[in-house]
N, C-alpha and C. Protein backbone atom coordinates (compact mmCIF):
# COMPACT_ATOMS: atom_id res chain seq x y z
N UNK A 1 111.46 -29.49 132.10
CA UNK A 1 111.89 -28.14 132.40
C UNK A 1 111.48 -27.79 133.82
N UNK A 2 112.19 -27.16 134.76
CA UNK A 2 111.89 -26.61 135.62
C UNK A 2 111.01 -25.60 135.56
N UNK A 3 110.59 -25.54 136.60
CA UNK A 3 108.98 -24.49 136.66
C UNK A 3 110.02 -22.58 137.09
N UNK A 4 111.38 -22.47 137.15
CA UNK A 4 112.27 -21.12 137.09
C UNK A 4 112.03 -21.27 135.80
N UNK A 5 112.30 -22.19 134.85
CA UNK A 5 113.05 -21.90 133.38
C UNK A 5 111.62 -21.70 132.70
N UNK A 6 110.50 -21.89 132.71
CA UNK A 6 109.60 -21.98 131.95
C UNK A 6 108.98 -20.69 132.37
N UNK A 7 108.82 -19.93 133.76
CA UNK A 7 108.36 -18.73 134.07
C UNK A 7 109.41 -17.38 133.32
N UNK A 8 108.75 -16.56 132.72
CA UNK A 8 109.31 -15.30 132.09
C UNK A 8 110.03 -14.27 133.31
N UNK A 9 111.56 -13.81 132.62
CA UNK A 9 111.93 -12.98 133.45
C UNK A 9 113.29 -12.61 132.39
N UNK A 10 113.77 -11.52 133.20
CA UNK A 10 114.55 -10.58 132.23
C UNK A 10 115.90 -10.99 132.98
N UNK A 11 116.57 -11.45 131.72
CA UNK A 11 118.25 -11.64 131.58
C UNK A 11 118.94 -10.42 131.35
N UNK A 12 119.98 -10.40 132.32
CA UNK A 12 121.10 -9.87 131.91
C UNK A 12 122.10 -9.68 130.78
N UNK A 13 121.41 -11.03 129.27
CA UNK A 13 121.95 -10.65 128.59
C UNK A 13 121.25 -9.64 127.27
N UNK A 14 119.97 -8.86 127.58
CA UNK A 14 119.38 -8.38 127.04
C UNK A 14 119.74 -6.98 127.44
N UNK A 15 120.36 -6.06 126.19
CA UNK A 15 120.93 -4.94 126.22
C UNK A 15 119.70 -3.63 126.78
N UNK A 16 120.70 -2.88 127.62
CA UNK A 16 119.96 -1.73 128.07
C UNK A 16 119.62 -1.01 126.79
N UNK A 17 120.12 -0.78 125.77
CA UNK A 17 119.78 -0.27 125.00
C UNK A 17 118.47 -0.92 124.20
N UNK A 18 118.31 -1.89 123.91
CA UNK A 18 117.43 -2.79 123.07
C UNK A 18 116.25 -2.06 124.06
N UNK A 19 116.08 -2.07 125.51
CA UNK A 19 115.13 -2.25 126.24
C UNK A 19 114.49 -0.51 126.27
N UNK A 20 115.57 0.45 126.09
CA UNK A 20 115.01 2.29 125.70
C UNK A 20 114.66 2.09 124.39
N UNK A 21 115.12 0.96 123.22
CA UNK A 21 114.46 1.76 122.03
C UNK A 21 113.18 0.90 122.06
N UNK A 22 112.60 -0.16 122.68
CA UNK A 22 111.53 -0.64 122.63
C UNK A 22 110.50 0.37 123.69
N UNK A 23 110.97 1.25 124.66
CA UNK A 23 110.32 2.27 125.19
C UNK A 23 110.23 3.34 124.90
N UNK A 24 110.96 3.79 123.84
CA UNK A 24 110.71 5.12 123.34
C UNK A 24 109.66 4.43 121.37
N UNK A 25 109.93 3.65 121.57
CA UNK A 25 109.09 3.26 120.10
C UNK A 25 107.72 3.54 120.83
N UNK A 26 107.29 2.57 121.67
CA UNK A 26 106.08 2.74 122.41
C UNK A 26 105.50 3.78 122.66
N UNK A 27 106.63 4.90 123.42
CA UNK A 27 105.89 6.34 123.40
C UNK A 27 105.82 7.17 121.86
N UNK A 28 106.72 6.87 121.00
CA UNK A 28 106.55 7.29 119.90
C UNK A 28 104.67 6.59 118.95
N UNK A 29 105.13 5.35 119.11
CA UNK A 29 103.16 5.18 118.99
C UNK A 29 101.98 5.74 119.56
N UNK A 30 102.90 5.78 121.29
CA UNK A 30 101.16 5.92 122.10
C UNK A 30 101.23 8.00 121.48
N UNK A 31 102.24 8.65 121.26
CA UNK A 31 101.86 9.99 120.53
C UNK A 31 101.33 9.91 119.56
N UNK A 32 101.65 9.17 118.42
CA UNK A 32 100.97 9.56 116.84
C UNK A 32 99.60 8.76 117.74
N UNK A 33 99.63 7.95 117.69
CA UNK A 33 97.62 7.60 118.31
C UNK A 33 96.90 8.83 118.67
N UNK A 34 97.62 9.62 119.94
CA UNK A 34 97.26 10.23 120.08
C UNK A 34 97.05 11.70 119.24
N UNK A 35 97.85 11.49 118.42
CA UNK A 35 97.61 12.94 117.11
C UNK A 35 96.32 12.31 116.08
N UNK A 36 96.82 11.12 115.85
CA UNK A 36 95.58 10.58 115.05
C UNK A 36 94.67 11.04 115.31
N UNK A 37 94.41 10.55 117.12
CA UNK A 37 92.84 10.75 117.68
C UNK A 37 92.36 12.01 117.63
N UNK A 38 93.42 13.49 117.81
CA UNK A 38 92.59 14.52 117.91
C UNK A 38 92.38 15.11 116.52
N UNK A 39 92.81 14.56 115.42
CA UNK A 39 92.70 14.76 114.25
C UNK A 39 91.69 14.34 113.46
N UNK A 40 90.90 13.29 113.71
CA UNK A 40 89.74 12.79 113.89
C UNK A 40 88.89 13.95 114.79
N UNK A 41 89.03 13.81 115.53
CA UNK A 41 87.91 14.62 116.16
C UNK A 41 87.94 15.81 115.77
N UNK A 42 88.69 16.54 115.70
CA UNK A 42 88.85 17.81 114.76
C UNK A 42 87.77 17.87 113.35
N UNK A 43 87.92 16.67 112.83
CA UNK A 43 87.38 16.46 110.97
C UNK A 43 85.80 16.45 111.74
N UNK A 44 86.05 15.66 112.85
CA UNK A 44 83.88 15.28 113.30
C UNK A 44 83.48 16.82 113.67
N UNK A 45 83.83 17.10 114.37
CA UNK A 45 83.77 18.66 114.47
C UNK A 45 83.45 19.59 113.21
N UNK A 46 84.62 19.52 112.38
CA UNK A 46 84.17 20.15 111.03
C UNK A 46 82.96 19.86 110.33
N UNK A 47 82.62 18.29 110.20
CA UNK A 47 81.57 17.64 109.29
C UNK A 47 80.52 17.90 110.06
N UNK A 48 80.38 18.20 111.12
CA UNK A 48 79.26 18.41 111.81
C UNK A 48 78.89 19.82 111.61
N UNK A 49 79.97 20.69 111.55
CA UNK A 49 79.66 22.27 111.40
C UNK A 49 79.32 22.21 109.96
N UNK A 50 79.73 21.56 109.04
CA UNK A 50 79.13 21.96 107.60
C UNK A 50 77.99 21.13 107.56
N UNK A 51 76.99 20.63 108.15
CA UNK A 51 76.15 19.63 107.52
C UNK A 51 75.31 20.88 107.69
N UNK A 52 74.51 21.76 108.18
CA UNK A 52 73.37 22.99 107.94
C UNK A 52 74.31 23.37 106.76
N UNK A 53 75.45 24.05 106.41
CA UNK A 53 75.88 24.53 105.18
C UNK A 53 75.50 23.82 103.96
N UNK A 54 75.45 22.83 103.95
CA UNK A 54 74.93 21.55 102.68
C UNK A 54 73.52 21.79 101.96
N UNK A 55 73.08 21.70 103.57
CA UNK A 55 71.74 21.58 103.40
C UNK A 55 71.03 23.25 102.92
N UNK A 56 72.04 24.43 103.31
CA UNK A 56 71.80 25.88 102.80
C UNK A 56 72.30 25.93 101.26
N UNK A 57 73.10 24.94 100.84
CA UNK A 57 73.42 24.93 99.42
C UNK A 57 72.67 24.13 98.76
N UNK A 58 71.99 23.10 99.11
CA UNK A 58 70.72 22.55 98.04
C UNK A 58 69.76 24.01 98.12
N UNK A 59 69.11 24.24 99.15
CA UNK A 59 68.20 25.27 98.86
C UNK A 59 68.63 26.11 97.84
N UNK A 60 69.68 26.84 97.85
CA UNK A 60 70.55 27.64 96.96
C UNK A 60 70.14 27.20 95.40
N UNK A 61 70.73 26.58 95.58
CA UNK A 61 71.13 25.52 94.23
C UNK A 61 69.82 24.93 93.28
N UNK A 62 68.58 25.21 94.61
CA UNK A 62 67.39 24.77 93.80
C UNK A 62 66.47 26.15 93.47
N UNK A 63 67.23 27.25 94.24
CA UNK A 63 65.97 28.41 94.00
C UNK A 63 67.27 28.96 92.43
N UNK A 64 68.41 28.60 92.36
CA UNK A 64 69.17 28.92 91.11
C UNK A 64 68.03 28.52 89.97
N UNK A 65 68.28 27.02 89.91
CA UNK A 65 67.62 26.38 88.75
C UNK A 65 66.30 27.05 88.65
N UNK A 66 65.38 27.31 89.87
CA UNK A 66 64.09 27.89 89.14
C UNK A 66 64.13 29.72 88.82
N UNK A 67 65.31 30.41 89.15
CA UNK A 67 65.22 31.46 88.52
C UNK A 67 66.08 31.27 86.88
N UNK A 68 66.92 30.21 87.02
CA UNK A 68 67.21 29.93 85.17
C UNK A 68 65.94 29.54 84.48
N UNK A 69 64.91 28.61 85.17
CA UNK A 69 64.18 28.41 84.57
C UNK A 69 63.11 29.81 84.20
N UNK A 70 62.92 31.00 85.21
CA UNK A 70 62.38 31.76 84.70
C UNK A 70 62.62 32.92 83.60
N UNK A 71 64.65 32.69 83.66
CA UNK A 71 65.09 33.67 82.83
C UNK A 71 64.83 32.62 81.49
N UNK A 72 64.86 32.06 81.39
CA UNK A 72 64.09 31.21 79.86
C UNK A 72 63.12 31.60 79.54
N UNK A 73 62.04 31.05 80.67
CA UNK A 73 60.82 31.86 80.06
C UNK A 73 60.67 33.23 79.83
N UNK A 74 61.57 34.09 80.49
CA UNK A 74 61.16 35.63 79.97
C UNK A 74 61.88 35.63 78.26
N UNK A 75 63.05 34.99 78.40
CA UNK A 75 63.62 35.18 76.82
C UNK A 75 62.73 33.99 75.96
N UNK A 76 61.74 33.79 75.86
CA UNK A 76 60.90 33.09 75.65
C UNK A 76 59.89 34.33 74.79
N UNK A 77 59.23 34.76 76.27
CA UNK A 77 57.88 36.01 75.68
C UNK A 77 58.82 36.83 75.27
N UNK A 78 60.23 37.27 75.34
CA UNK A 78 60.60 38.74 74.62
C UNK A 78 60.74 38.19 73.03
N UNK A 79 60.94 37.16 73.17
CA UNK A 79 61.56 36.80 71.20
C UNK A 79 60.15 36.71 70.54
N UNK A 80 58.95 36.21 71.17
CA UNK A 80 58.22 35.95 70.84
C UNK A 80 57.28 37.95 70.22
N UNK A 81 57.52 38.40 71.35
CA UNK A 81 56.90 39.49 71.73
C UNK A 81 57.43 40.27 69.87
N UNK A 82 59.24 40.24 70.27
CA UNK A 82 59.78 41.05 69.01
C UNK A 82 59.55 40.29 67.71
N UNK A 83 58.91 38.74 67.52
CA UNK A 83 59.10 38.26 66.43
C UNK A 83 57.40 39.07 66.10
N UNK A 84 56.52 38.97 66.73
CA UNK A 84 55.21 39.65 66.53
C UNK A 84 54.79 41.15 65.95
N UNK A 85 55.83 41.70 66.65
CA UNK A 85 55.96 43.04 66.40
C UNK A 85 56.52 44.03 65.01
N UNK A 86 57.25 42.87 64.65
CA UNK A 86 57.74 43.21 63.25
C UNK A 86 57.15 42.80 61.82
């Protein structure tokens, strides 16, 4: 083979058209990438703003359980209180 035929180059018989939809596919990728990417960063943003919220809902969630645990014990001494009393 000649060292023309083995080097890459663009024929004339390769349609103008073939050559816009392989350039508009491309920009159609390099956009969604780019929606991907700020869509992502958007979610890191979010997960980062709720991680103190998490951590304000265990506290929550643990001073719950110890006021159930104290409404037990009060219905505890009242049954006890009215079973005594009678």
């Amino acid at each position: 083979m000649d060292e023309d035929q083995k080097q890459w180059h663009l024929d004339r018989k390769v349609p103008i058209a073939l050559i816009i939809t392989i350039a508009v596919q491309t920009g159609g990728i390099i956009w969604w990438a780019s929606d991907v990417n700020a869509r992502v960063a958007q979610l890191e943003r979010q997960a980062v703003a709720a991680g103190p919220q998490s951590e304000r809902i265990i506290r929550l969630e643990t001073q719950i359980e110890a006021i159930r645990e104290g409404i037990a014990e009060i219905k505890v001494l009242i049954r006890r209180d009215r079973s005594e009393t009678r």
